[in-house]
C-alpha atoms as a PDB file:
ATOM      1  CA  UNK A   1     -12.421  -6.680  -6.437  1.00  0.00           C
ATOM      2  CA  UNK A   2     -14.951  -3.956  -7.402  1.00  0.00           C
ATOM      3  CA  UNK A   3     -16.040  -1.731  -4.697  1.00  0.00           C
ATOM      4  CA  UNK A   4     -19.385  -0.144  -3.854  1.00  0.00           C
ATOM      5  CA  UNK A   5     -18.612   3.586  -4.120  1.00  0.00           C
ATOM      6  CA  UNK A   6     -19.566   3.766  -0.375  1.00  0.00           C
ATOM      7  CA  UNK A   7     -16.929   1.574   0.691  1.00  0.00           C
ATOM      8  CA  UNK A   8     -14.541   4.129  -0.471  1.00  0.00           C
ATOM      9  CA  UNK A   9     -15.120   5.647   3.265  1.00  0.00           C
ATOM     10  CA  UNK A  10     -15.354   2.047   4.620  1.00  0.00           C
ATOM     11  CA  UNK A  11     -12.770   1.782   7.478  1.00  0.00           C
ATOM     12  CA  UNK A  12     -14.074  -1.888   7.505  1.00  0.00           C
ATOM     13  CA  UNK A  13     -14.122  -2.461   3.978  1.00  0.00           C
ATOM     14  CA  UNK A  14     -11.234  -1.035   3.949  1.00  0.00           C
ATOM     15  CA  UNK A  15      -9.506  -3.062   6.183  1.00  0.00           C
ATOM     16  CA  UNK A  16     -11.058  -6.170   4.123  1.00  0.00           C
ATOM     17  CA  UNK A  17      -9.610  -5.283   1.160  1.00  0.00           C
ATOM     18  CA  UNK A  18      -5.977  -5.635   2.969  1.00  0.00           C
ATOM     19  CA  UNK A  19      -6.469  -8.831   4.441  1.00  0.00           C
ATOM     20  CA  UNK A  20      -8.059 -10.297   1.354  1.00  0.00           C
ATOM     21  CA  UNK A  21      -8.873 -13.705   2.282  1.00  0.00           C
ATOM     22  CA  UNK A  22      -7.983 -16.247   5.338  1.00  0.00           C
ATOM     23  CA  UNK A  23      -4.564 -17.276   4.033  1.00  0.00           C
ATOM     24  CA  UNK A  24      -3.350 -13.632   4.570  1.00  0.00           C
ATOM     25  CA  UNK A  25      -4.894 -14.054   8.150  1.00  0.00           C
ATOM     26  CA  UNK A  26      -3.249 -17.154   8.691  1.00  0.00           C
ATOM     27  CA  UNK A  27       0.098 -15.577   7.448  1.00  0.00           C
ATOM     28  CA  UNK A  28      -0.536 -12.465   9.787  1.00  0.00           C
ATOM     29  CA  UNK A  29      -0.881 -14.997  12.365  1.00  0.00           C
ATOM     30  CA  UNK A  30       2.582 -17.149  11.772  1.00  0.00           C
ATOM     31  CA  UNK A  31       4.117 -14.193  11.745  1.00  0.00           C
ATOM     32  CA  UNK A  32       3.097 -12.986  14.777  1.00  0.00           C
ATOM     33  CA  UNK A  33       3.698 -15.735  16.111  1.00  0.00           C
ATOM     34  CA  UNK A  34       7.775 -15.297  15.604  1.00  0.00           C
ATOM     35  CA  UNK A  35       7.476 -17.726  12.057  1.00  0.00           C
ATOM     36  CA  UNK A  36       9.134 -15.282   9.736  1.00  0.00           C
ATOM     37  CA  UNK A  37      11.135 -17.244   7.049  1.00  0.00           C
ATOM     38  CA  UNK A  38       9.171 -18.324   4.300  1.00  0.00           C
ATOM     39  CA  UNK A  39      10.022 -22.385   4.689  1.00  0.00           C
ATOM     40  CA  UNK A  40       8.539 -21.866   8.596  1.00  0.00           C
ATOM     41  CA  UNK A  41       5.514 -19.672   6.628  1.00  0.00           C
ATOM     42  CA  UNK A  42       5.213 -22.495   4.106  1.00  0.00           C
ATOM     43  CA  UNK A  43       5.460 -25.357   6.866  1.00  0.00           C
ATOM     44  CA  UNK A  44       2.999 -23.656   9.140  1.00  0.00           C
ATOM     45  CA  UNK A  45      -0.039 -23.041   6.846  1.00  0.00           C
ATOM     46  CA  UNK A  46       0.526 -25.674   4.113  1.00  0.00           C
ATOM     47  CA  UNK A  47       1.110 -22.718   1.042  1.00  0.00           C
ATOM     48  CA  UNK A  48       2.110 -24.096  -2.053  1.00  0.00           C
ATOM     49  CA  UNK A  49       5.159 -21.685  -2.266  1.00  0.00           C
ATOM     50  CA  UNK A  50       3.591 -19.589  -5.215  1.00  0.00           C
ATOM     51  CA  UNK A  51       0.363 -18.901  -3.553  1.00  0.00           C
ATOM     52  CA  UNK A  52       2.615 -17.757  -0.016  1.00  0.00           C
ATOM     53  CA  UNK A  53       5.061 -15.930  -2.307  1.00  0.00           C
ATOM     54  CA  UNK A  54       1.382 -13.827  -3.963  1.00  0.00           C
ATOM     55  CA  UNK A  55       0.749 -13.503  -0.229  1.00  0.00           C
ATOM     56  CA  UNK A  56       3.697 -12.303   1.064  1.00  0.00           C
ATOM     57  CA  UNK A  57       3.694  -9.974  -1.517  1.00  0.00           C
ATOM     58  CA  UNK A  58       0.413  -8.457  -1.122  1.00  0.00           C
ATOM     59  CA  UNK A  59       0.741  -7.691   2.393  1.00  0.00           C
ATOM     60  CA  UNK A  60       4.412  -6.016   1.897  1.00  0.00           C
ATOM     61  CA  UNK A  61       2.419  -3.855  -0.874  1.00  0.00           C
ATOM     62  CA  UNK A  62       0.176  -3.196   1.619  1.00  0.00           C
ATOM     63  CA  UNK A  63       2.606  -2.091   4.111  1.00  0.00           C
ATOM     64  CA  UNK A  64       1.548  -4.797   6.305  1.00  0.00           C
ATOM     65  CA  UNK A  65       4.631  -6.455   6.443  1.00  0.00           C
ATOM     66  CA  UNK A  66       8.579  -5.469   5.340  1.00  0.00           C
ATOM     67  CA  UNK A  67      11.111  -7.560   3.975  1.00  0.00           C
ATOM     68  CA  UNK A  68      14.229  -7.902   5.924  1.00  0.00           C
ATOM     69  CA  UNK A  69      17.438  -9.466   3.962  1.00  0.00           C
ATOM     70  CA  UNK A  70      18.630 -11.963   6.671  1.00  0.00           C
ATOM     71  CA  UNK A  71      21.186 -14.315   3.682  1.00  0.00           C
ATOM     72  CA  UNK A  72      22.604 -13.111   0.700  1.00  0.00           C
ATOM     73  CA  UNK A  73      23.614 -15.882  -0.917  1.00  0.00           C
ATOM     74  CA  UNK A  74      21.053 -17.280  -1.552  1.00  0.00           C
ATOM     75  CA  UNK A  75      19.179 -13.747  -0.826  1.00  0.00           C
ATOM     76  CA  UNK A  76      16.665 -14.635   1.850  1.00  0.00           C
ATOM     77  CA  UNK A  77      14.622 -12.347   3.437  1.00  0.00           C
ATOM     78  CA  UNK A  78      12.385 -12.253   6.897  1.00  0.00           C
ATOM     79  CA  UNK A  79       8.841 -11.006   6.758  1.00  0.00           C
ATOM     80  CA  UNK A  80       8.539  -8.864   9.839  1.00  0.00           C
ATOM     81  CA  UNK A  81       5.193  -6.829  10.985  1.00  0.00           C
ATOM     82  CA  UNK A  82       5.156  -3.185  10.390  1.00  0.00           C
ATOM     83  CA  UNK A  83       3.829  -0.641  12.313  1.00  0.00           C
ATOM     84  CA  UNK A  84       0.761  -1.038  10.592  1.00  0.00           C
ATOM     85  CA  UNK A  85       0.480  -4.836  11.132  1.00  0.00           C
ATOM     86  CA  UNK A  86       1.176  -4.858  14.550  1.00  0.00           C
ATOM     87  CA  UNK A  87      -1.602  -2.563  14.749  1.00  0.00           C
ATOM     88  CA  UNK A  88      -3.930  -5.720  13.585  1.00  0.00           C
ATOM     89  CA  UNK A  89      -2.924  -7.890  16.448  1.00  0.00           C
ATOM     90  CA  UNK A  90      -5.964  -6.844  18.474  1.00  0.00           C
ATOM     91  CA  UNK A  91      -7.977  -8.157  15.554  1.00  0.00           C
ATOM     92  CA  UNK A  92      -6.558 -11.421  15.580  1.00  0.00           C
ATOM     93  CA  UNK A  93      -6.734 -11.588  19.227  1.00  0.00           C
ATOM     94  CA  UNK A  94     -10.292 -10.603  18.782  1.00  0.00           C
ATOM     95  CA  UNK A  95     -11.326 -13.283  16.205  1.00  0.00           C
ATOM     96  CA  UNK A  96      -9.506 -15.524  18.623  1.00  0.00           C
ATOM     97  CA  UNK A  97     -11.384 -15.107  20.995  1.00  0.00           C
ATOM     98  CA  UNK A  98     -14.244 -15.241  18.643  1.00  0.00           C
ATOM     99  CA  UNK A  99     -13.528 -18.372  17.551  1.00  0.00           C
ATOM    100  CA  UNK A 100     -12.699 -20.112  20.898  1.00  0.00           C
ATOM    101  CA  UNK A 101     -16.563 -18.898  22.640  1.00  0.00           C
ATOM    102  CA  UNK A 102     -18.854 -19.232  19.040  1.00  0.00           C
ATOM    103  CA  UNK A 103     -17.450 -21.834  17.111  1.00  0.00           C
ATOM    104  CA  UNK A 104     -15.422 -23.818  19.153  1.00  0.00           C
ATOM    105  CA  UNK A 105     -17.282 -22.964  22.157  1.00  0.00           C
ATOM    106  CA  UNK A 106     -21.073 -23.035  23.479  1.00  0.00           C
ATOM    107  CA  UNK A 107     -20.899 -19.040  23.424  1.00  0.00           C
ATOM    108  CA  UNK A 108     -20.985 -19.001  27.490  1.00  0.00           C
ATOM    109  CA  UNK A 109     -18.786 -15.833  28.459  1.00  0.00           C
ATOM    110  CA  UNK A 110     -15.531 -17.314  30.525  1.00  0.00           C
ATOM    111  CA  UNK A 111     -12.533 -16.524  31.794  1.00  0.00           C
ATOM    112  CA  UNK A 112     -11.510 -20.400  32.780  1.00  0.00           C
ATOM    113  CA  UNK A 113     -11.822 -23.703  30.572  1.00  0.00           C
ATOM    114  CA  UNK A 114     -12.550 -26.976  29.717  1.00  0.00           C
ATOM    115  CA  UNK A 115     -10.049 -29.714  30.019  1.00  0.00           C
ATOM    116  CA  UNK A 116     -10.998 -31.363  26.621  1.00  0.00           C
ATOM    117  CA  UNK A 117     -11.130 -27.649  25.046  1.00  0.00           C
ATOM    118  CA  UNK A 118      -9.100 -26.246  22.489  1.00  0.00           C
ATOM    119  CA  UNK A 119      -7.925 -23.421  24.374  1.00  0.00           C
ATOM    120  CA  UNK A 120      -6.777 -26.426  26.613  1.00  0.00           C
ATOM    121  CA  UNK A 121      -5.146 -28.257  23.883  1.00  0.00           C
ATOM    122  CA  UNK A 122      -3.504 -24.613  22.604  1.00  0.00           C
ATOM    123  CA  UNK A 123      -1.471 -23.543  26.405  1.00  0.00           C
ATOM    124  CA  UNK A 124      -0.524 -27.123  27.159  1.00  0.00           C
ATOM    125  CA  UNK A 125       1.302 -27.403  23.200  1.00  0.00           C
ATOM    126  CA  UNK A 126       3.352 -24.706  24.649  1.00  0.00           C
ATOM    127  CA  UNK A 127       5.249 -27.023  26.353  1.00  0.00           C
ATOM    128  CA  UNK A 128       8.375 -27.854  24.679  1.00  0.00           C
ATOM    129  CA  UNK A 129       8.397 -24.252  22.484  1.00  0.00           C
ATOM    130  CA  UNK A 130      10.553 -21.272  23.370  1.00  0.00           C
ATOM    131  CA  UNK A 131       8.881 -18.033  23.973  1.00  0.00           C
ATOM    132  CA  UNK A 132       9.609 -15.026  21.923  1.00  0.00           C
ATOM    133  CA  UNK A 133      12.445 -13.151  21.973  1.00  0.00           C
ATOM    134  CA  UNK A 134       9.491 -10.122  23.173  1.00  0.00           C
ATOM    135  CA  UNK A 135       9.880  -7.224  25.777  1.00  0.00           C
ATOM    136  CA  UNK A 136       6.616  -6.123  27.325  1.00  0.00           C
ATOM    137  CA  UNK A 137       6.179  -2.396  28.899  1.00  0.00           C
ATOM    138  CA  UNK A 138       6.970  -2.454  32.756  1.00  0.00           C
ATOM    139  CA  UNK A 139       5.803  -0.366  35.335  1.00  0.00           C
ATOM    140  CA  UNK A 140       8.883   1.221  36.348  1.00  0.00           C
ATOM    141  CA  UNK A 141       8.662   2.859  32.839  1.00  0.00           C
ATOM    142  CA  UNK A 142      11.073   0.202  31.071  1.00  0.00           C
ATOM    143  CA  UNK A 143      10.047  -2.658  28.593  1.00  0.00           C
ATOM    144  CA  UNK A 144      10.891  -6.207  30.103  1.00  0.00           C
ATOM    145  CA  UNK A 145      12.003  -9.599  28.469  1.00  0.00           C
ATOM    146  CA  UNK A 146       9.381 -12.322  29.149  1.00  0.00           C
ATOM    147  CA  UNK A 147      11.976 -14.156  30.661  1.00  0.00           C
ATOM    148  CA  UNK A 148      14.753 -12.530  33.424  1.00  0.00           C
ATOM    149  CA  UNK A 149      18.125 -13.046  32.563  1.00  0.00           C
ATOM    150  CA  UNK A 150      19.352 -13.090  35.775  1.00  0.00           C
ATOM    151  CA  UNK A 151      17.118 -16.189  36.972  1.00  0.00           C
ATOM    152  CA  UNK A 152      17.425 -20.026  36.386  1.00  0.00           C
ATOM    153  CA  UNK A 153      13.881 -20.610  35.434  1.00  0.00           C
ATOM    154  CA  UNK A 154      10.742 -17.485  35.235  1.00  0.00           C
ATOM    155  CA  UNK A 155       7.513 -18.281  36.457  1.00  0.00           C
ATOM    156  CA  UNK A 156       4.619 -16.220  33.916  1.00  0.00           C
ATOM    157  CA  UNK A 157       1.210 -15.991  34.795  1.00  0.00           C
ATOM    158  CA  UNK A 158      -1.449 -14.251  33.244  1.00  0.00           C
ATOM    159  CA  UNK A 159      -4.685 -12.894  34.418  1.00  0.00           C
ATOM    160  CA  UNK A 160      -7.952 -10.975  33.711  1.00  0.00           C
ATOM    161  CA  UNK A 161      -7.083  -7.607  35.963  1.00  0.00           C
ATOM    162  CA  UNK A 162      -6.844  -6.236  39.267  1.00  0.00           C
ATOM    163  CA  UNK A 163      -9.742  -3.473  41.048  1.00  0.00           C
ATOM    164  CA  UNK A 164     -12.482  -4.875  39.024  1.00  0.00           C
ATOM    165  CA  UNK A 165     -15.900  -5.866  39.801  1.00  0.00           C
ATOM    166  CA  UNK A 166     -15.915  -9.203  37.506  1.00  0.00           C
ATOM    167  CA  UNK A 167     -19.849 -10.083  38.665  1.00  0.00           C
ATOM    168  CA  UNK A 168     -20.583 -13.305  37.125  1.00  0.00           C
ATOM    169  CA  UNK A 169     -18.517 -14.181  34.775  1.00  0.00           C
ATOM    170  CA  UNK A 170     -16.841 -17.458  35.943  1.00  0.00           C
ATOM    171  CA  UNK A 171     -13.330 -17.536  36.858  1.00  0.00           C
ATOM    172  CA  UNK A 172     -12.459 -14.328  36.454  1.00  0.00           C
ATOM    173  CA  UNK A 173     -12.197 -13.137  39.927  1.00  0.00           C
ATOM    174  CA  UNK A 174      -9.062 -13.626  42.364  1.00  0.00           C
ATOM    175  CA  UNK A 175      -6.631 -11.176  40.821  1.00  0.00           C
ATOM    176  CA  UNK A 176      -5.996  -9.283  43.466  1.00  0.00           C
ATOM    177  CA  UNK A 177      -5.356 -12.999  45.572  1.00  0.00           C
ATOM    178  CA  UNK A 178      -3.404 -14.102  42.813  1.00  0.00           C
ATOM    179  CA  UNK A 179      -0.965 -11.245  43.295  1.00  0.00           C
ATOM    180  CA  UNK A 180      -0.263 -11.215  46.911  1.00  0.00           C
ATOM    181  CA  UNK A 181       0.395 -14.789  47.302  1.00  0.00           C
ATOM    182  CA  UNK A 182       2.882 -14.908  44.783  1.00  0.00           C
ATOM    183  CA  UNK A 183       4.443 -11.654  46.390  1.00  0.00           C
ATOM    184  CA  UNK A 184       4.207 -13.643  49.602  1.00  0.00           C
ATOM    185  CA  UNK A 185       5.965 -16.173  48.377  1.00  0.00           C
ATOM    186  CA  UNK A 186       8.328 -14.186  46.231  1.00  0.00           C
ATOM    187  CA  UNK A 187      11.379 -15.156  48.751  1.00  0.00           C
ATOM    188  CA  UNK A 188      10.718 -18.692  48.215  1.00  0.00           C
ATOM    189  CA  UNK A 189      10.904 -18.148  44.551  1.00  0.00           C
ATOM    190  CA  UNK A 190      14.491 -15.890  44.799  1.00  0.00           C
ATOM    191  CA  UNK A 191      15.770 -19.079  46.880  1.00  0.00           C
ATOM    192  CA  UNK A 192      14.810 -21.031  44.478  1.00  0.00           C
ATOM    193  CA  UNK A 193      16.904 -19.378  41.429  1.00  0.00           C
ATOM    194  CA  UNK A 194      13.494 -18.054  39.680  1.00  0.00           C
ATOM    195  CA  UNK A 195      11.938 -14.719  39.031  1.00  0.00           C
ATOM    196  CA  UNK A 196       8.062 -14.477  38.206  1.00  0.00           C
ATOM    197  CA  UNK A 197       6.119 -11.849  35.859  1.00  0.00           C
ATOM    198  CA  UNK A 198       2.842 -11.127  36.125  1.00  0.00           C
ATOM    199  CA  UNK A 199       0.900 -10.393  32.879  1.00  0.00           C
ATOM    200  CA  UNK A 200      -2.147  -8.721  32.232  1.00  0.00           C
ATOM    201  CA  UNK A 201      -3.875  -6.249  29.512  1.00  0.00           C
ATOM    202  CA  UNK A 202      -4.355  -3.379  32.002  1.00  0.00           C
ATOM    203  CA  UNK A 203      -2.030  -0.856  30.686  1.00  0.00           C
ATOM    204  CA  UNK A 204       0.802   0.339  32.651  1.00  0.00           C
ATOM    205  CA  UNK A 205      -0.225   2.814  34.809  1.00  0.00           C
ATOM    206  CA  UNK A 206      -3.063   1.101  36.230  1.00  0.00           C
ATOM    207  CA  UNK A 207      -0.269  -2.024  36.849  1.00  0.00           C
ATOM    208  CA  UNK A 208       1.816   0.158  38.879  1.00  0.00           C
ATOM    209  CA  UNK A 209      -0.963   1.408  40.666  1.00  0.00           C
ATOM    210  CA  UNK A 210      -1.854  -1.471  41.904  1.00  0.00           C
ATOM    211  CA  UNK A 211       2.432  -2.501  42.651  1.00  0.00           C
ATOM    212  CA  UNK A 212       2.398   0.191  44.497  1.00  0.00           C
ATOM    213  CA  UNK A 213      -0.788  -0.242  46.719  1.00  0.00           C
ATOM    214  CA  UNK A 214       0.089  -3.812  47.251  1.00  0.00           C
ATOM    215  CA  UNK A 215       4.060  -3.879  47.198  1.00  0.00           C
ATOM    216  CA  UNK A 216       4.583  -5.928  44.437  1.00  0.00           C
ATOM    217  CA  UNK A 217       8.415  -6.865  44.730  1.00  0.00           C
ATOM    218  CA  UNK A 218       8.134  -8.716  41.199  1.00  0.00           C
ATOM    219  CA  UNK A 219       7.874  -7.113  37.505  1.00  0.00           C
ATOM    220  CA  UNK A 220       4.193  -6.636  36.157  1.00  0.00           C
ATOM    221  CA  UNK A 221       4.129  -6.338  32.118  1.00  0.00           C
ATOM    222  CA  UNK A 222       1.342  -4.852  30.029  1.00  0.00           C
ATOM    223  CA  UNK A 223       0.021  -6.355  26.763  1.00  0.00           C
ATOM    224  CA  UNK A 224      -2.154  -4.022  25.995  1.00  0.00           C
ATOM    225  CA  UNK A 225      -1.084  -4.218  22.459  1.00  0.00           C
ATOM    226  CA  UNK A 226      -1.961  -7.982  22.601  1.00  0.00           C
ATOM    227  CA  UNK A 227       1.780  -8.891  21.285  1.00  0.00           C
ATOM    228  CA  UNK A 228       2.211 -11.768  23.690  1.00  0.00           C
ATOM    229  CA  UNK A 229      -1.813 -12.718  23.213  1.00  0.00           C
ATOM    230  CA  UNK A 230      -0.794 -13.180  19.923  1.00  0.00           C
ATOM    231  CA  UNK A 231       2.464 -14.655  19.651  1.00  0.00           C
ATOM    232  CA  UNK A 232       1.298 -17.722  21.917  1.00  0.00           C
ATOM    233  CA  UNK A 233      -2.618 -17.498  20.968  1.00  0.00           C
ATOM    234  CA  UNK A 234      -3.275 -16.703  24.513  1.00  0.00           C
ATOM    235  CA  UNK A 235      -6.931 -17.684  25.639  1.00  0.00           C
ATOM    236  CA  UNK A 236      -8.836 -14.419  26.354  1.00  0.00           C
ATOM    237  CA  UNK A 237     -12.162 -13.044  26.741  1.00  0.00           C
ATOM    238  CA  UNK A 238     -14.282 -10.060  26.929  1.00  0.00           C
ATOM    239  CA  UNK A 239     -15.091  -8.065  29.892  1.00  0.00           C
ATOM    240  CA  UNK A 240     -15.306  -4.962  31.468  1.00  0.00           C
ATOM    241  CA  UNK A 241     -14.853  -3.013  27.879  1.00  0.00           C
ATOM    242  CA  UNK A 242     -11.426  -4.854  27.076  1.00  0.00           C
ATOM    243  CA  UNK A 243      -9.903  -7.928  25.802  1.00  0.00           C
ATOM    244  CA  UNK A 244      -8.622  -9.760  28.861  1.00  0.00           C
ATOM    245  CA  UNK A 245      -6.083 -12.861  29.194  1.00  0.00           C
ATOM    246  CA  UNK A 246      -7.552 -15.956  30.991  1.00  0.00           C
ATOM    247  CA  UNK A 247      -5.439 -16.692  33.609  1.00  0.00           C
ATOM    248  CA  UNK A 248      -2.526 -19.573  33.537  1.00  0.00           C
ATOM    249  CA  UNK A 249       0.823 -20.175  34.080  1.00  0.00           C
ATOM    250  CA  UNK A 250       3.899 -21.141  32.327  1.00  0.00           C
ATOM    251  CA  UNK A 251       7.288 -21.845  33.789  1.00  0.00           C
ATOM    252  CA  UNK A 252      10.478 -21.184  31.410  1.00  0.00           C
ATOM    253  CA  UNK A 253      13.951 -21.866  31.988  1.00  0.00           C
ATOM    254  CA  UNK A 254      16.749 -19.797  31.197  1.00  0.00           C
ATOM    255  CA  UNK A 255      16.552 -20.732  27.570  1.00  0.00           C
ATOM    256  CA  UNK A 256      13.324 -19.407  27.082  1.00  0.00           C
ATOM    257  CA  UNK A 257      11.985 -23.141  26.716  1.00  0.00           C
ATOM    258  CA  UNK A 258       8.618 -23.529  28.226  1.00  0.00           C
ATOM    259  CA  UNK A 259       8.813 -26.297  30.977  1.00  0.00           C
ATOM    260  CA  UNK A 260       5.454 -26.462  32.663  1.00  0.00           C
ATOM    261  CA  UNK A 261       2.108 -24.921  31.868  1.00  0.00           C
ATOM    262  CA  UNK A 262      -0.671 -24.895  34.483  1.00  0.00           C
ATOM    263  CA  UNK A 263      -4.308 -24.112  32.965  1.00  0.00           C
ATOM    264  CA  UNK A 264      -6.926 -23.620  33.690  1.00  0.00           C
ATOM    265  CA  UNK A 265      -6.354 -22.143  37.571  1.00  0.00           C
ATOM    266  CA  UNK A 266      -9.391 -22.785  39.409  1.00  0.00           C
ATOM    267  CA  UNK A 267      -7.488 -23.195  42.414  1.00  0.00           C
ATOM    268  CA  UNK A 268      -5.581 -20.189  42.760  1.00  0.00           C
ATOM    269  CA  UNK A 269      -3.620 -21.026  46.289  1.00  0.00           C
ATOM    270  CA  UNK A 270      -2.578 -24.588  44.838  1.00  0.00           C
ATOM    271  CA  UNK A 271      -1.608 -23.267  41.415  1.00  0.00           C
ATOM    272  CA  UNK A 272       0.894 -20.984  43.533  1.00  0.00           C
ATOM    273  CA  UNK A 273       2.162 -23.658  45.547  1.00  0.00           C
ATOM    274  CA  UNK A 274       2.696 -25.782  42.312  1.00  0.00           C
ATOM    275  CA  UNK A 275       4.471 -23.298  40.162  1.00  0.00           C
ATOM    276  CA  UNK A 276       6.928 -22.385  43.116  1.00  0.00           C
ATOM    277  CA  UNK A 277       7.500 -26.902  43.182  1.00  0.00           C
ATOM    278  CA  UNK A 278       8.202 -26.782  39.477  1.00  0.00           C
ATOM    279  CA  UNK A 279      10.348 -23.405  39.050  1.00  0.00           C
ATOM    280  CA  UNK A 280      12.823 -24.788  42.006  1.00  0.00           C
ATOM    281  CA  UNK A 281      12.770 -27.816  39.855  1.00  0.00           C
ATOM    282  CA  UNK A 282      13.483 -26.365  36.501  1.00  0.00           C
ATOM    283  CA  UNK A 283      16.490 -24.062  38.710  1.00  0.00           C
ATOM    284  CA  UNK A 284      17.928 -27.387  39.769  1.00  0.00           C
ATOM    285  CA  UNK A 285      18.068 -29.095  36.230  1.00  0.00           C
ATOM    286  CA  UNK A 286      19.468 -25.983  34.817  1.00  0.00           C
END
């Protein structure tokens, strides 16, 4: 591709020139999403296997991805994200989001959804899957497995943030109730034989803030970085200067296996009481 001359000092040109065209997005987004061997690649996005292989090749080129020798006979190789690609993550959280409110949506600024929606249909598809083998920072200064290995089923729920002034954007507000009713019922939950995390995009420090403040007895795990966001395609939207995570809730078993997911939560005190019914049940069948 020839390049204006001012594009040479094009960060977004730049960056264009990289991702090339929307297969390489939709590869960048497989992987992320924990599909790393080329048959999963080649399953996921419908490649013939010479255009994925000129893919796959491009980004590694580009640094984007690396090559990790997993079989030797046949060699076989994972495509894992560098450095460099996990630093695109936001972006494909961002076109995500995108996406969801100006072509799949009426463009109305959210944080809840419609039954019938795609972000809908996305969240309740979860059901079934395993979540990634991913460990988010914590904020007692250690990174955290999504799911607690010392529990029979984890309750995760996700929301916008705590300590902000939401205004009117619609169903964003009730963090902070959120928070202490699951630490209120946090005894029920130990009983039970399940653990709960609390997710947001706050980074850490603000997170244990708030712990603190409010006694928090459970772990609270930044993705900041959007990995979870865009492992699972997490609904999000826009507000107060940051990408935020709608808020829902999954319940996983030991096995990482996503049992139940609850969204949207419009009713935050019933959502509570329902996860707690469904995590004693998923500890019982375990």
């Amino acid at each position: 591709m020839r390049m204006h001359n001012a594009d040479e000092t094009c960060g977004i040109a730049q960056a264009a020139m990289v991702l090339g065209d929307w297969w390489n997005v939709l590869v960048l987004r497989e992987v992320a999403r924990g599909h790393v061997r080329f048959d999963a690649l080649a399953a996921e996005i419908g490649l013939s296997r010479k255009v994925l292989t000129e893919r796959l090749g491009r980004l590694v080129a580009h640094g984007v991805l690396h090559r990790s020798l997993y079989q030797r006979r046949p060699v076989r190789y994972e495509y894992l994200l560098t450095d460099s690609g996990a630093g695109l993550l936001p972006l494909l959280v961002a076109m995500q989001d995108w996406g969801d409110r100006w072509v799949l949506g009426d463009g109305s600024l959210t944080a809840t959804a419609e039954a019938d929606g795609a972000e809908h249909a996305r969240v309740h598809a979860l059901v079934g899957t395993r979540l990634p083998d991913l460990e988010l920072p914590g904020v007692r200064g250690a990174d955290l497995p999504l799911v607690s290995p010392d529990a029979a089923a984890t309750v995760l729920f996700t929301y916008p943030g705590t300590g902000i002034e939401w205004g009117s954007i619609p169903g964003a507000a009730g963090c902070t109730l959120e928070n202490r009713l699951f630490r209120d019922t946090w005894p029920d939950f130990r009983k039970a034989g399940a653990d709960i995390r609390g997710i947001s995009t706050q980074l850490v420090d603000e997170q244990a803030e708030f712990a603190l403040s409010e006694g928090i007895p459970y772990a609270l795990l930044s993705d900041a970085a959007h990995r979870l966001a865009a492992a699972l395609r997490l609904p999000t939207f826009r507000g107060a200067g940051r990408l935020r995570h709608k808020r829902l809730i999954l319940v996983a078993d030991a096995e990482r296996t996503v049992r139940h997911a609850l969204f949207p939560v419009n009713d935050i005190p019933h959502a509570v009481e329902r996860s707690l019914r469904l995590a004693a049940d998923c500890a019982r069948a375990a």
